[in-house]
Protein backbone atom coordinates (compact mmCIF):
# COMPACT_ATOMS: atom_id res chain seq x y z
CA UNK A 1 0.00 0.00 0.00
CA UNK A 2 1.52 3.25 -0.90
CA UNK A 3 0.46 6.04 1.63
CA UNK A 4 -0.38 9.81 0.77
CA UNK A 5 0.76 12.72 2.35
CA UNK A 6 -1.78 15.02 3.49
CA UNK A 7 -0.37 18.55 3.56
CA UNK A 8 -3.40 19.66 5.48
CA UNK A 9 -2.23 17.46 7.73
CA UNK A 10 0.50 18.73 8.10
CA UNK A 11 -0.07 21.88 8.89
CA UNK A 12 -2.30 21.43 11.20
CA UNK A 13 0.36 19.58 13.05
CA UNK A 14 3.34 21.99 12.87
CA UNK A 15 1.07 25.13 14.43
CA UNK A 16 0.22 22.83 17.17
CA UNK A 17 4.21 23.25 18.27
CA UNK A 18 4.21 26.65 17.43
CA UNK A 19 1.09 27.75 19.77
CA UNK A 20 3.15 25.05 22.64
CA UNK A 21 6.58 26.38 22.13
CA UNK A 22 5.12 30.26 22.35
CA UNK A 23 2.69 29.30 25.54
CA UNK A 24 5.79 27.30 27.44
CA UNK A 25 8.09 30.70 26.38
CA UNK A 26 5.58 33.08 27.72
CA UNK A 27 5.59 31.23 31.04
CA UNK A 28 9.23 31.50 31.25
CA UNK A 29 9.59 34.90 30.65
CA UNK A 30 6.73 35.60 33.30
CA UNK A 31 8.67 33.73 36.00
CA UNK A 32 12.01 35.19 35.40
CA UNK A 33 10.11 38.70 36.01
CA UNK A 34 9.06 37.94 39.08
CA UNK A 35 12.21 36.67 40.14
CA UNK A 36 13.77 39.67 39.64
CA UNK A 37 10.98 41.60 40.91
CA UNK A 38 11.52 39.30 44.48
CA UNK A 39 14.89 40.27 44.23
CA UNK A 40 14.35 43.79 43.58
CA UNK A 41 12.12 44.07 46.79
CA UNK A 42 14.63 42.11 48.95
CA UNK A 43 17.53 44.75 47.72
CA UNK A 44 14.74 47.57 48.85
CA UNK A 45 14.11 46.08 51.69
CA UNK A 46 17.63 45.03 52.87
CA UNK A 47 18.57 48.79 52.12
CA UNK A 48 15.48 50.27 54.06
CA UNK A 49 16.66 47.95 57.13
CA UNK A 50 20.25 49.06 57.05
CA UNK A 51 19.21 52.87 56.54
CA UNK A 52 16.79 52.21 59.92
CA UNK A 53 20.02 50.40 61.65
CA UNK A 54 22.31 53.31 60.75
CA UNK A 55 19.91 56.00 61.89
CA UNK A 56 19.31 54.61 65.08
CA UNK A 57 23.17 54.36 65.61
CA UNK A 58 23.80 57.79 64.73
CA UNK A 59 20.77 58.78 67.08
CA UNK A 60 22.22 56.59 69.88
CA UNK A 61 25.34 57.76 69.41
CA UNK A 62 24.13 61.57 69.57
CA UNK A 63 22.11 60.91 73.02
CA UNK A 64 24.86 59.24 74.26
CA UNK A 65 27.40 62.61 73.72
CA UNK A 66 24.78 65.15 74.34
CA UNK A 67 23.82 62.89 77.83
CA UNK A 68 27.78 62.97 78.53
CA UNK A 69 28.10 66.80 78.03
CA UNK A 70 25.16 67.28 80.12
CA UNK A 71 26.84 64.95 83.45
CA UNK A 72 30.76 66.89 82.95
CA UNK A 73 29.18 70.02 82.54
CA UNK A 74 27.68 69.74 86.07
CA UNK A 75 30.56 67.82 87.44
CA UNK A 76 32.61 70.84 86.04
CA UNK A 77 30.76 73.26 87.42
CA UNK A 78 30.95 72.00 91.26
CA UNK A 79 34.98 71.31 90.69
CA UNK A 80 35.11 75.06 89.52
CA UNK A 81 33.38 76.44 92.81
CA UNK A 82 35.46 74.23 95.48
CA UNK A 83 38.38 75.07 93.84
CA UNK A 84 37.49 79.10 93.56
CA UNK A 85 38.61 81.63 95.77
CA UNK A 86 38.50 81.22 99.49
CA UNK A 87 36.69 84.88 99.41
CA UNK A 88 33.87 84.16 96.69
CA UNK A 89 30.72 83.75 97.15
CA UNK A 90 30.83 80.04 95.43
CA UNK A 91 33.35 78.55 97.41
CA UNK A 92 31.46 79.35 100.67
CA UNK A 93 28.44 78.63 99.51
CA UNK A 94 29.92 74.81 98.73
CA UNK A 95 31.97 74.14 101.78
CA UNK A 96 29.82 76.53 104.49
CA UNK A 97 27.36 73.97 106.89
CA UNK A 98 24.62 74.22 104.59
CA UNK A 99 26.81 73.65 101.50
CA UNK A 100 27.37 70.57 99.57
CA UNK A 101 30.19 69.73 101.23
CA UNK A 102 30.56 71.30 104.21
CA UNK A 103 26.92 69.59 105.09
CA UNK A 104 29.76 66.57 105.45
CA UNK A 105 32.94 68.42 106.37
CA UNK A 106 31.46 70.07 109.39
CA UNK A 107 29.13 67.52 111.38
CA UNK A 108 30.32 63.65 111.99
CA UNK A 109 26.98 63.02 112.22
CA UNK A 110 25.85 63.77 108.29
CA UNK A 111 28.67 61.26 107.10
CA UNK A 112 25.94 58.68 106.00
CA UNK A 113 23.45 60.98 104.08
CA UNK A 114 23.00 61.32 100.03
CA UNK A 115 23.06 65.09 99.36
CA UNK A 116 20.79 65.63 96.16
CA UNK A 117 19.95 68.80 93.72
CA UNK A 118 18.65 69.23 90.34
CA UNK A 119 21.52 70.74 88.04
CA UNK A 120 20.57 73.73 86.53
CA UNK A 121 23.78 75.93 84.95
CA UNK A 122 21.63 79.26 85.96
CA UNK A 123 21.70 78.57 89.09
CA UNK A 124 24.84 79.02 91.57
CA UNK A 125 23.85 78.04 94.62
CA UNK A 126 23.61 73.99 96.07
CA UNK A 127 22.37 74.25 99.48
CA UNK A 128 20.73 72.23 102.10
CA UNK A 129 17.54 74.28 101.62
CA UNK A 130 16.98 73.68 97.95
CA UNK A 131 18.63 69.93 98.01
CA UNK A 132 17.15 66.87 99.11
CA UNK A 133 19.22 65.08 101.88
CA UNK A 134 18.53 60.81 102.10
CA UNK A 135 19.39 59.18 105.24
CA UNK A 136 19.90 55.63 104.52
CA UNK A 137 17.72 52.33 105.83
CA UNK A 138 19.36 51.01 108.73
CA UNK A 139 18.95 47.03 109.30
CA UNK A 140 17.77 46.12 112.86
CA UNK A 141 20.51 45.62 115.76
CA UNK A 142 20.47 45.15 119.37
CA UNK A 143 17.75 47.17 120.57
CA UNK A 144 17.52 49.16 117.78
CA UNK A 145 14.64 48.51 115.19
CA UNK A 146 15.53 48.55 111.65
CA UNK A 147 14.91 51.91 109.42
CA UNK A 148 14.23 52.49 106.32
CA UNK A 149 15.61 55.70 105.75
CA UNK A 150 14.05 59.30 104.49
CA UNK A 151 15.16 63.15 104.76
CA UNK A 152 17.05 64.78 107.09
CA UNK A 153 15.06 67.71 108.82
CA UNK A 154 12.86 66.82 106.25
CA UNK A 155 14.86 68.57 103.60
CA UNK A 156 13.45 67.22 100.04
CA UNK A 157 13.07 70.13 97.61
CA UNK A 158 16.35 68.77 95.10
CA UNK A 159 14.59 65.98 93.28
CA UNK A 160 14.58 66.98 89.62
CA UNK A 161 11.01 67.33 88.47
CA UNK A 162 10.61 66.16 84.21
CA UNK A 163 7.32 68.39 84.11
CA UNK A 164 9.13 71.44 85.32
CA UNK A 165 10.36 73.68 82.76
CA UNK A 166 13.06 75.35 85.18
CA UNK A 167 14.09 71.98 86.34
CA UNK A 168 15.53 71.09 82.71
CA UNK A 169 19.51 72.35 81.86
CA UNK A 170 18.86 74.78 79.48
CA UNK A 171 15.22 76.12 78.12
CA UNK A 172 14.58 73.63 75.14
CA UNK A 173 13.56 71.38 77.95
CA UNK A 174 15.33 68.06 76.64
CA UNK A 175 18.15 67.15 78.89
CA UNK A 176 17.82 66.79 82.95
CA UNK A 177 20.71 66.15 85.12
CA UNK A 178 20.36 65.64 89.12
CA UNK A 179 23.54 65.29 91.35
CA UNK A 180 23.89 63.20 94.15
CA UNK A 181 27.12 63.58 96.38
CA UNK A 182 28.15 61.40 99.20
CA UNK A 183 31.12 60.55 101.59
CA UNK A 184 32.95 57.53 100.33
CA UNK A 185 32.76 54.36 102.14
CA UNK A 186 35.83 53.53 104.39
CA UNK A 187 38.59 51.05 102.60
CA UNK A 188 39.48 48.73 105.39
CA UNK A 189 42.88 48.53 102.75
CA UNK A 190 43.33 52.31 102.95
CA UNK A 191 46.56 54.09 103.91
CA UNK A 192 47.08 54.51 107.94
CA UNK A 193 46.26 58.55 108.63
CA UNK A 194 46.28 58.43 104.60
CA UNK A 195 43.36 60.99 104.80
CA UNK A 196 45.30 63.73 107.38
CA UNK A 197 46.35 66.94 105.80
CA UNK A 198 50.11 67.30 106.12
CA UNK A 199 51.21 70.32 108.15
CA UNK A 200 48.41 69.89 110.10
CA UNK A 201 47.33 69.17 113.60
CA UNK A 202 45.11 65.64 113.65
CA UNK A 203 42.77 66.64 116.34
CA UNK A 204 41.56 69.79 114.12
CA UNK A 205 38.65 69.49 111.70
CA UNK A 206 39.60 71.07 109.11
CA UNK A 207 42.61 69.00 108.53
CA UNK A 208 41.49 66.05 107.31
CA UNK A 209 41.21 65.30 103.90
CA UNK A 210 37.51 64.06 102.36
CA UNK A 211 36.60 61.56 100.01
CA UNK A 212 33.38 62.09 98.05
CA UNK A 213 31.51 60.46 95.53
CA UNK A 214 29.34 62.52 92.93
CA UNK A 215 26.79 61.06 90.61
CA UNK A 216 25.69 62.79 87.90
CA UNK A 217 22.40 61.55 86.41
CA UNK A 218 21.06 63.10 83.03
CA UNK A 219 18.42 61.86 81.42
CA UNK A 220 15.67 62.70 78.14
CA UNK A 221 12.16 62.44 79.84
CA UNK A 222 11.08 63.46 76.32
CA UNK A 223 12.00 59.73 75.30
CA UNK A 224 10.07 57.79 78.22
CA UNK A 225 8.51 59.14 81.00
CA UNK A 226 11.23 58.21 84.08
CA UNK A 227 8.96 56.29 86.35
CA UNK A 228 7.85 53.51 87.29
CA UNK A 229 5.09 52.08 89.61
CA UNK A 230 6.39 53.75 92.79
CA UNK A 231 7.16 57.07 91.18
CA UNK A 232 9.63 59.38 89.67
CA UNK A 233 13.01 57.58 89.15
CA UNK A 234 15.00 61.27 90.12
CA UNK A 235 13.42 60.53 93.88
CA UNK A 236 15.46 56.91 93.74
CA UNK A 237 19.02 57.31 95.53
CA UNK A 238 21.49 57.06 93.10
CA UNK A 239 23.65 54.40 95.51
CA UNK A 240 22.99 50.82 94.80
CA UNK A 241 24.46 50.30 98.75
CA UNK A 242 21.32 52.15 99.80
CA UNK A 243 18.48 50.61 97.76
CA UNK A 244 15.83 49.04 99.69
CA UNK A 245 15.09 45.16 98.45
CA UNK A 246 11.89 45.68 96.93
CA UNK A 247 12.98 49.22 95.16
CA UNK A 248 15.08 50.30 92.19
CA UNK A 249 17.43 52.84 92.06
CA UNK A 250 17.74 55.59 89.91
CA UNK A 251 19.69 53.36 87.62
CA UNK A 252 17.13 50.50 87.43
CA UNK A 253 14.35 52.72 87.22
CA UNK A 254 15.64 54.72 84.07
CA UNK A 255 16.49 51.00 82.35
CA UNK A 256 13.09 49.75 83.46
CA UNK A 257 10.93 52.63 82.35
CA UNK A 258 13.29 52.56 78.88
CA UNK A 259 14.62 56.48 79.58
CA UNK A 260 17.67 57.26 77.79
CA UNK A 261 20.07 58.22 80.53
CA UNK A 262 23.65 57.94 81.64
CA UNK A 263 25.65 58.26 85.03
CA UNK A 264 28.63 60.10 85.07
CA UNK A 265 30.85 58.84 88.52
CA UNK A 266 33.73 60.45 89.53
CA UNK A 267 35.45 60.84 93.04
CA UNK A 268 37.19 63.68 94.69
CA UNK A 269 39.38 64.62 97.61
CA UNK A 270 38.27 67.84 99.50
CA UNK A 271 40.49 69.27 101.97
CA UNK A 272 41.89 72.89 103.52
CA UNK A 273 45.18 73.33 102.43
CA UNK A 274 47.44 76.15 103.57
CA UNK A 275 50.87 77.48 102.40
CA UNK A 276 53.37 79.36 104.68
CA UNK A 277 56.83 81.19 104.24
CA UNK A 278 60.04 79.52 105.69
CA UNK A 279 61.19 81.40 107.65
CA UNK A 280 65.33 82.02 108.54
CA UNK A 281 66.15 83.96 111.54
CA UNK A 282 69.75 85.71 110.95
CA UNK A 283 70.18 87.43 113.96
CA UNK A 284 67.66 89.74 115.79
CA UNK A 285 64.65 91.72 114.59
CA UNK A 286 61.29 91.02 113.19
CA UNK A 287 61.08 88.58 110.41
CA UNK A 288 58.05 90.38 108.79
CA UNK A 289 57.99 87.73 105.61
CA UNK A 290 57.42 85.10 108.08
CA UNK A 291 53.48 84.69 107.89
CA UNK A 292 50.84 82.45 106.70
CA UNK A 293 49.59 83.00 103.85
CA UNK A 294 45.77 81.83 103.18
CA UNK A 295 45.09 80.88 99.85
């Protein structure tokens, strides 16, 4: 039998491929697009996380050196009055019995206590009556019951208040900084009569030398309110020593209520010192350069 070839056949055969070939192409081409358009939106999205990443650095980073400023500037500013002139007005106000550090210097008694105001660079004078002075809790001992601290003759107008305007460093009302200034706890490991002023007599006051540590807190209420479900974290102490159980301190209390904030600590050595004029006597008379000389 010889067989016949059909071109109609044919035809009809070959655009059968063709319409296949073009419909599997099509589908090809479709997925490839959307590849790259996944691709595309992983790029964007990988950038728009890395832009987010870096601005939140550089913000950290800013709050971190404007928080810093804030802390040395007030640190600064209390090394610059204890160190002024006997005479001024700043020095006594620092080191008289009401002062920040001759609340310490000048009663035994006051060696214990947190001495506490609210930084502000317009104002010059720290005293008892505009600070807030902490006694700490005292644990229970024979015949004594235990306390659990408070104010000393009730002072407690130094706590830094976040919905004060005046209570803020400077009038845009973003940073607050509150100092706290204590004695330094004893070092059994210390050096014997280490803190005696040489040149002078031991049994006077006002030749020993003190030790104090000041804490300077700043924080940005604007961030988080600083509080948490006792109160305002600027009424915490700022000594871990002389946090109750149950409390925070001001440190906890800014990380738990999410405040940016940062503690500045520093220690310094307060004392009188005096210079005098050796004096040479070669032969008789007055030897008028022989005097003390108060600096």
């Amino acid at each position: 039998m010889i067989g016949r070839y059909d071109p109609s056949s044919s035809n009809k055969y070959g655009s059968s491929i063709n319409t296949a070939y073009r419909s599997t192409e099509q589908g090809a081409t479709l997925i490839v697009v959307l590849l790259f358009l996944v691709l595309i939106t992983l790029a964007g999205a990988i950038a728009v996380r890395q832009s987010n990443t870096d601005l939140k650095l550089a913000t950290s980073d800013q709050i971190n050196t404007v928080l810093l400023q804030s802390s040395d500037s007030a640190n600064q500013k209390l090394e610059m009055m204890v160190n002024s002139s006997p005479t001024s007005v700043a020095y006594k106000d620092v080191v008289s019995s009401a002062g920040v550090f001759g609340h310490f210097i000048l009663d035994d008694n006051n060696k214990n206590h947190e001495f506490i105001y609210c930084f502000n660079p317009r104002t010059v004078k720290y005293l008892t009556k505009n600070a807030t002075v902490k006694t700490p809790p005292t644990p229970a001992s024979a015949g004594v019951d235990a306390s659990p601290g408070g104010y000393w003759n009730s002072l407690n107008k130094g706590v830094c208040d976040y919905t004060e305007a005046g209570d803020y460093t400077s009038a845009r009302q973003t940073v607050m900084t509150q100092m706290s200034v204590s004695i330094t706890p004893p070092d059994p490991n210390a050096e014997r009569f280490g803190h005696v002023v040489l040149g002078k007599e031991i049994e006077d006051r006002t030749s020993k030398k003190f030790k104090f540590d000041i804490r300077a807190s700043s924080a940005l209420p604007a961030y988080s309110e600083p509080k948490d479900s006792v109160g305002s974290c600027f009424a915490k102490t700022s000594i871990k020593a002389n946090t109750e159980a149950t409390k925070n301190s001001l440190n906890e209390c800014m990380l738990a209520a999410k405040t940016p904030s940062k503690m500045l600590y520093e220690q310094a050595d307060v004392a009188n010192l005096s210079s005098a004029k050796e004096c040479i006597p070669f032969g008789r008379g007055e030897q008028t350069g022989c005097v003390l000389a108060i600096p």
